[in-house]
C-alpha atoms as a PDB file:
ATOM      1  CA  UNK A   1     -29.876  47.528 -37.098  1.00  0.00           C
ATOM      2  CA  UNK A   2     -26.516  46.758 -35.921  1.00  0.00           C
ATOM      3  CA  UNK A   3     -25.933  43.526 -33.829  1.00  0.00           C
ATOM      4  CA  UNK A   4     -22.487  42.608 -32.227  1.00  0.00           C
ATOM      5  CA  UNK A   5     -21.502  38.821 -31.910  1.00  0.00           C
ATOM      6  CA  UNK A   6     -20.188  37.829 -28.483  1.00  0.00           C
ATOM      7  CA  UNK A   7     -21.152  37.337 -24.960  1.00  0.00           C
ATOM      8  CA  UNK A   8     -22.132  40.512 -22.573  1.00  0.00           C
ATOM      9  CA  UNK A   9     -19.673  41.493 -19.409  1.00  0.00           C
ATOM     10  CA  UNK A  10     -22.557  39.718 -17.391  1.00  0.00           C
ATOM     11  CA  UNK A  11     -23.411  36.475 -19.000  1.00  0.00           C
ATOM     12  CA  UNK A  12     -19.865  35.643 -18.413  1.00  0.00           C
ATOM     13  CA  UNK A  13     -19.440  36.505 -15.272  1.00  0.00           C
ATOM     14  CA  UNK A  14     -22.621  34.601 -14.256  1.00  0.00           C
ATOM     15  CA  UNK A  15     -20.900  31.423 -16.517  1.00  0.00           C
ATOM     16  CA  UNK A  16     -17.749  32.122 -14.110  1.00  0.00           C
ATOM     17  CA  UNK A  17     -19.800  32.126 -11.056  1.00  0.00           C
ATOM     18  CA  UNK A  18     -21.643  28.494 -11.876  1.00  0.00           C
ATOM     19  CA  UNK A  19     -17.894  26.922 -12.936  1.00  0.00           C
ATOM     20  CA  UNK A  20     -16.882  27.972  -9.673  1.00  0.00           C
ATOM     21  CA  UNK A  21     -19.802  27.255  -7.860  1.00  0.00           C
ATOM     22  CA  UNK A  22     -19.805  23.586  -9.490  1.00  0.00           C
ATOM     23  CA  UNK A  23     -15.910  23.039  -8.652  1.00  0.00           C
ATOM     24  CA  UNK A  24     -16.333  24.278  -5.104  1.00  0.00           C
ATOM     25  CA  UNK A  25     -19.062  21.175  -4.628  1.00  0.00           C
ATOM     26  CA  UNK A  26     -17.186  18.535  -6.976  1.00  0.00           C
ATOM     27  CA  UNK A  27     -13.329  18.675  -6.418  1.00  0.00           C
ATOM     28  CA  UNK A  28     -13.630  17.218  -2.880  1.00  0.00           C
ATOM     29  CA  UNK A  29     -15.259  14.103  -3.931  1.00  0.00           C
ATOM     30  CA  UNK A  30     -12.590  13.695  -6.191  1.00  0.00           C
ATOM     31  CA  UNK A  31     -10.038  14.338  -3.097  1.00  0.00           C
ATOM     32  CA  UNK A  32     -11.912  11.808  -1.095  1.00  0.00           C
ATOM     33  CA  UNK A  33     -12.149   9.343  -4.036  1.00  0.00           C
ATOM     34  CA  UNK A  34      -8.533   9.095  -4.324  1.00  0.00           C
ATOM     35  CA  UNK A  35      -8.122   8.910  -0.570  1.00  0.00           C
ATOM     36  CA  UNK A  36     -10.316   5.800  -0.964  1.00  0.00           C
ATOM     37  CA  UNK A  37      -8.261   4.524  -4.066  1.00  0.00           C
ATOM     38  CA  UNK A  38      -4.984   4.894  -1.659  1.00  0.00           C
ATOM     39  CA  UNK A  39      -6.482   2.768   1.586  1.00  0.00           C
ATOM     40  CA  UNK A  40      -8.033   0.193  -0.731  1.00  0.00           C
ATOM     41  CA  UNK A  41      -4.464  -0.527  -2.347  1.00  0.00           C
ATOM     42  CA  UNK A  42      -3.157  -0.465   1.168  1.00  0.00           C
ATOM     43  CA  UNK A  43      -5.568  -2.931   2.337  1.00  0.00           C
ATOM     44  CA  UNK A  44      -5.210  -5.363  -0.508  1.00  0.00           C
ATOM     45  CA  UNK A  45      -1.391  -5.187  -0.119  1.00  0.00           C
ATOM     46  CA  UNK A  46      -2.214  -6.039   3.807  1.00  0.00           C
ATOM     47  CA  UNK A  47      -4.185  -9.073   2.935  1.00  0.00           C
ATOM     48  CA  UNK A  48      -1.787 -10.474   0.783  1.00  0.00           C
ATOM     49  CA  UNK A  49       1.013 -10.346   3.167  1.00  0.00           C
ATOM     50  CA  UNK A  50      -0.747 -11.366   5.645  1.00  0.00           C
ATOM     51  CA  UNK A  51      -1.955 -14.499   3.973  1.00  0.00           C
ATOM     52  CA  UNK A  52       2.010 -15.093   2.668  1.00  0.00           C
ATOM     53  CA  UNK A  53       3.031 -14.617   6.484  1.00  0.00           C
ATOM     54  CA  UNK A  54       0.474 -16.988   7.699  1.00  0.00           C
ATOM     55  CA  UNK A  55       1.305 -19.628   5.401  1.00  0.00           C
ATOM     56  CA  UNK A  56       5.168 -19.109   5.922  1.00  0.00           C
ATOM     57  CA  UNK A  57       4.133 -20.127   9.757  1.00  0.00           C
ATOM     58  CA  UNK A  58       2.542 -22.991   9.102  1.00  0.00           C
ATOM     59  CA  UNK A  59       5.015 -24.294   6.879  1.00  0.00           C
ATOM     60  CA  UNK A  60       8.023 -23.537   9.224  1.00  0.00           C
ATOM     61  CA  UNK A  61       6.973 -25.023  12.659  1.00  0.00           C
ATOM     62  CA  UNK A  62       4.639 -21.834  13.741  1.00  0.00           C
ATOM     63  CA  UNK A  63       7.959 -19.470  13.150  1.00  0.00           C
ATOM     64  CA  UNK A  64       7.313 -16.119  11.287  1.00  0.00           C
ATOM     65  CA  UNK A  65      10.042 -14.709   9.183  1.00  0.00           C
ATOM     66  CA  UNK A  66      12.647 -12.866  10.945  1.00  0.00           C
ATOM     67  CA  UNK A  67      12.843  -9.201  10.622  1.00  0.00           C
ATOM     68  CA  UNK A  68      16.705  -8.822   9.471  1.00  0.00           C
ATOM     69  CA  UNK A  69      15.717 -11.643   6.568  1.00  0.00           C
ATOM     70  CA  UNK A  70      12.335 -11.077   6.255  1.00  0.00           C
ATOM     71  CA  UNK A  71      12.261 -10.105   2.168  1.00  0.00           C
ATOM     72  CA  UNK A  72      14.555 -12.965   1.217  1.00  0.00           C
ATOM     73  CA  UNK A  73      12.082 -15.557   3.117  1.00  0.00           C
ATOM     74  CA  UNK A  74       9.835 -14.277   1.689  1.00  0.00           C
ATOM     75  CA  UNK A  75      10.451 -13.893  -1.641  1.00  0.00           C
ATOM     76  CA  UNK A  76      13.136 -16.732  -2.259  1.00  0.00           C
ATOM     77  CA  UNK A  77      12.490 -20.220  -1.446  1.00  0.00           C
ATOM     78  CA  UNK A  78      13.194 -21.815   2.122  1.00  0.00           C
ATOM     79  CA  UNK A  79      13.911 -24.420   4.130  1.00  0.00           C
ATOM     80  CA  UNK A  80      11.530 -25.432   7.418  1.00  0.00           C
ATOM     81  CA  UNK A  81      14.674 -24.105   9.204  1.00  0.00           C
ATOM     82  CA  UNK A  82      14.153 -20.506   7.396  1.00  0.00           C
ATOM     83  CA  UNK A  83      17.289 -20.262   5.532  1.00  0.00           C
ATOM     84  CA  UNK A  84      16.564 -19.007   2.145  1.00  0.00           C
ATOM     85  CA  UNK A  85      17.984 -19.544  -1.613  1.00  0.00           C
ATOM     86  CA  UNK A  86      17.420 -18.423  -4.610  1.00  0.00           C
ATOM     87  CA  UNK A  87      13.977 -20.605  -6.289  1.00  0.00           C
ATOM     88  CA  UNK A  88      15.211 -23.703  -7.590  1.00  0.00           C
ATOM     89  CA  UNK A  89      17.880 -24.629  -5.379  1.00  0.00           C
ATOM     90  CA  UNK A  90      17.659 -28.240  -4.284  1.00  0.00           C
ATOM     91  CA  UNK A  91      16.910 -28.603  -0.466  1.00  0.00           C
ATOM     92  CA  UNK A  92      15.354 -25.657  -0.466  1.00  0.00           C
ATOM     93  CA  UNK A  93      11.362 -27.131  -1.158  1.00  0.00           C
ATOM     94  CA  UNK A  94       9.018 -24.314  -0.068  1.00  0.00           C
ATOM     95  CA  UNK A  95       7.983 -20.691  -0.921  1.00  0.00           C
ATOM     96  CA  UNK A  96       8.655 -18.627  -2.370  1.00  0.00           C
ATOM     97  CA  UNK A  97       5.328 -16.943  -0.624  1.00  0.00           C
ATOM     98  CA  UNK A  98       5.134 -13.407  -2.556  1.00  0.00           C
ATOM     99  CA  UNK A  99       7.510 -12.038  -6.004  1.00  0.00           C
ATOM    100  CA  UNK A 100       8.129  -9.158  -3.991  1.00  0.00           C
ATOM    101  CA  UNK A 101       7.430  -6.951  -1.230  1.00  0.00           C
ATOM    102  CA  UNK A 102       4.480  -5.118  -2.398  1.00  0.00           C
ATOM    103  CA  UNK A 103       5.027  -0.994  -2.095  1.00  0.00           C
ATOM    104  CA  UNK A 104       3.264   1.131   0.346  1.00  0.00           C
ATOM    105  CA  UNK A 105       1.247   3.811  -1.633  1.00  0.00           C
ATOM    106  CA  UNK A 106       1.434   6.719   0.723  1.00  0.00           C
ATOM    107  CA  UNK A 107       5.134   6.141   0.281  1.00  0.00           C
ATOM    108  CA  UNK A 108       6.029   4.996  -2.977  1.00  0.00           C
ATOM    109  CA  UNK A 109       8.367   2.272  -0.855  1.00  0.00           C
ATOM    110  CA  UNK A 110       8.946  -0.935  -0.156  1.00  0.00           C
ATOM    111  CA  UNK A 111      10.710  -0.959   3.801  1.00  0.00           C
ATOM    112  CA  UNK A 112       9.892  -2.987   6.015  1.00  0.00           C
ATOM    113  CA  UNK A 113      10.610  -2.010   9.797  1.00  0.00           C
ATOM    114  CA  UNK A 114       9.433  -2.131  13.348  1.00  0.00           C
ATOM    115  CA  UNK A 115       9.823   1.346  14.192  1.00  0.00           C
ATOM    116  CA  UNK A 116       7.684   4.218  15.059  1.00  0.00           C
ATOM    117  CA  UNK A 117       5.178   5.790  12.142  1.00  0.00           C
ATOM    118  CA  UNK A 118       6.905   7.009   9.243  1.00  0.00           C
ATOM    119  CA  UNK A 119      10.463   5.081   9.761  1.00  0.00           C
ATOM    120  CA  UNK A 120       9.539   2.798   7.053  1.00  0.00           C
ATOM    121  CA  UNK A 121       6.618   1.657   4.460  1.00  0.00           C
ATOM    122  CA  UNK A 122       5.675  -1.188   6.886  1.00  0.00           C
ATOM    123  CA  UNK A 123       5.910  -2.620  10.357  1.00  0.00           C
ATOM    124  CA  UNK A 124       6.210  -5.650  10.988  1.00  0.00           C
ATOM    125  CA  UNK A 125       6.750  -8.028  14.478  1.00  0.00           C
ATOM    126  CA  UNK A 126       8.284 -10.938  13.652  1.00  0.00           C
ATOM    127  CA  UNK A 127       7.360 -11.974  16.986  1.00  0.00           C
ATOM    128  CA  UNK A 128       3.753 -11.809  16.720  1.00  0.00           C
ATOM    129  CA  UNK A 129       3.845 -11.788  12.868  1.00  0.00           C
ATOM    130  CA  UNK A 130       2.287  -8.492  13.034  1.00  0.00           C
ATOM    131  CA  UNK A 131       2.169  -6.569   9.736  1.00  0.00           C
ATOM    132  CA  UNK A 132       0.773  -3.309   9.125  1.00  0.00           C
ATOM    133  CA  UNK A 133       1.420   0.022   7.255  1.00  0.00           C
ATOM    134  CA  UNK A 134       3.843   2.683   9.060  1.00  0.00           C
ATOM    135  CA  UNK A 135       3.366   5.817   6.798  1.00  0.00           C
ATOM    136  CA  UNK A 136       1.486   7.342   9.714  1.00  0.00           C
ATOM    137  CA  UNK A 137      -0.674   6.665  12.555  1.00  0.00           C
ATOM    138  CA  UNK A 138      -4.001   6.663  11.004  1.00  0.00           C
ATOM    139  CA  UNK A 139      -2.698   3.711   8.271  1.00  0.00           C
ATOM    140  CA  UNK A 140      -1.250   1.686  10.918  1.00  0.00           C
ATOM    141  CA  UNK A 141      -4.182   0.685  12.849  1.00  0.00           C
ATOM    142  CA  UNK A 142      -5.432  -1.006   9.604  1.00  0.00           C
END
C-alpha cells in the first residue's frame, strides 16, 4: 500500500482558519496593552513634574517657573528669585528639581507649551502651575 507524507488540502485550511480565528481574538489585547503601557508612562512622567513643580513653589515664595525659562529652572539650579545657573554655581543654593524634561510618549518630544492640543509635548500654566500632556485632547485631561 502506498502512503504519501504531508498534510491534506483540508487539514490545512482548517489549521489556517484556527490561526486566524485565534489572531482575530488576541491582537487587540495586545493593541490595548500597549495603549495602557503609553498612558502609564504618561502618568508617571505627570507625577514627577508635578511633584518637581510643587516643590519649585515652595522653595521660591509660592512662584512657579516661568514658561519662557521653565527647562532651565528646572533643570539647573536657582535662586529664590528664579534666576538659574548651571549646578554648582555659588549663590545659586536650590534645585536642580528634575535632570531633564521627561519626553512625552505619544510624541517622542520634550516641548513644553501652553497652546492648543498637539502644539507641543506638554502644557503647562505657569500661572496656575498647571502641567499636563498636549498630544491630544483625550491625554490632556490627565
Amino acid at each position: 500500500m502506498f502512503r504519501r507524507p504531508g498534510f491534506t488540502l483540508i487539514e490545512v485550511l482548517i489549521v489556517a482558519a484556527f490561526l486566524a480565528i485565534l489572531a482575530w481574538a488576541v491582537i487587540p489585547q495586545f493593541s490595548s496593552a500597549a495603549s495602557d503601557v503609553r498612558t502609564g508612562a504618561i502618568t508617571a512622567r505627570l507625577s514627577a513634574v508635578r511633584g518637581a513643580l510643587e516643590l519649585y513653589r515652595i522653595q521660591h515664595g509660592g512662584r512657579y517657573p516661568a514658561l519662557r525659562t521653565f527647562v532651565a529652572q528646572l533643570t539647573e539650579a536657582t535662586r529664590a528669585d528664579g534666576c538659574a545657573a548651571i549646578v554648582g554655581t555659588e549663590g545659586y543654593p536650590l534645585g536642580p528639581y528634575l535632570q531633564s524634561i521627561p519626553v512625552n510618549p505619544a510624541t517622542q518630544t520634550d516641548t513644553v507649551g501652553d497652546g492648543p492640543p498637539g502644539s507641543s509635548a506638554w502644557y503647562y500654566n505657569e500661572a496656575t502651575g498647571e502641567f499636563r500632556a498636549n498630544d491630544s485632547e483625550e491625554s490632556r485631561a490627565m
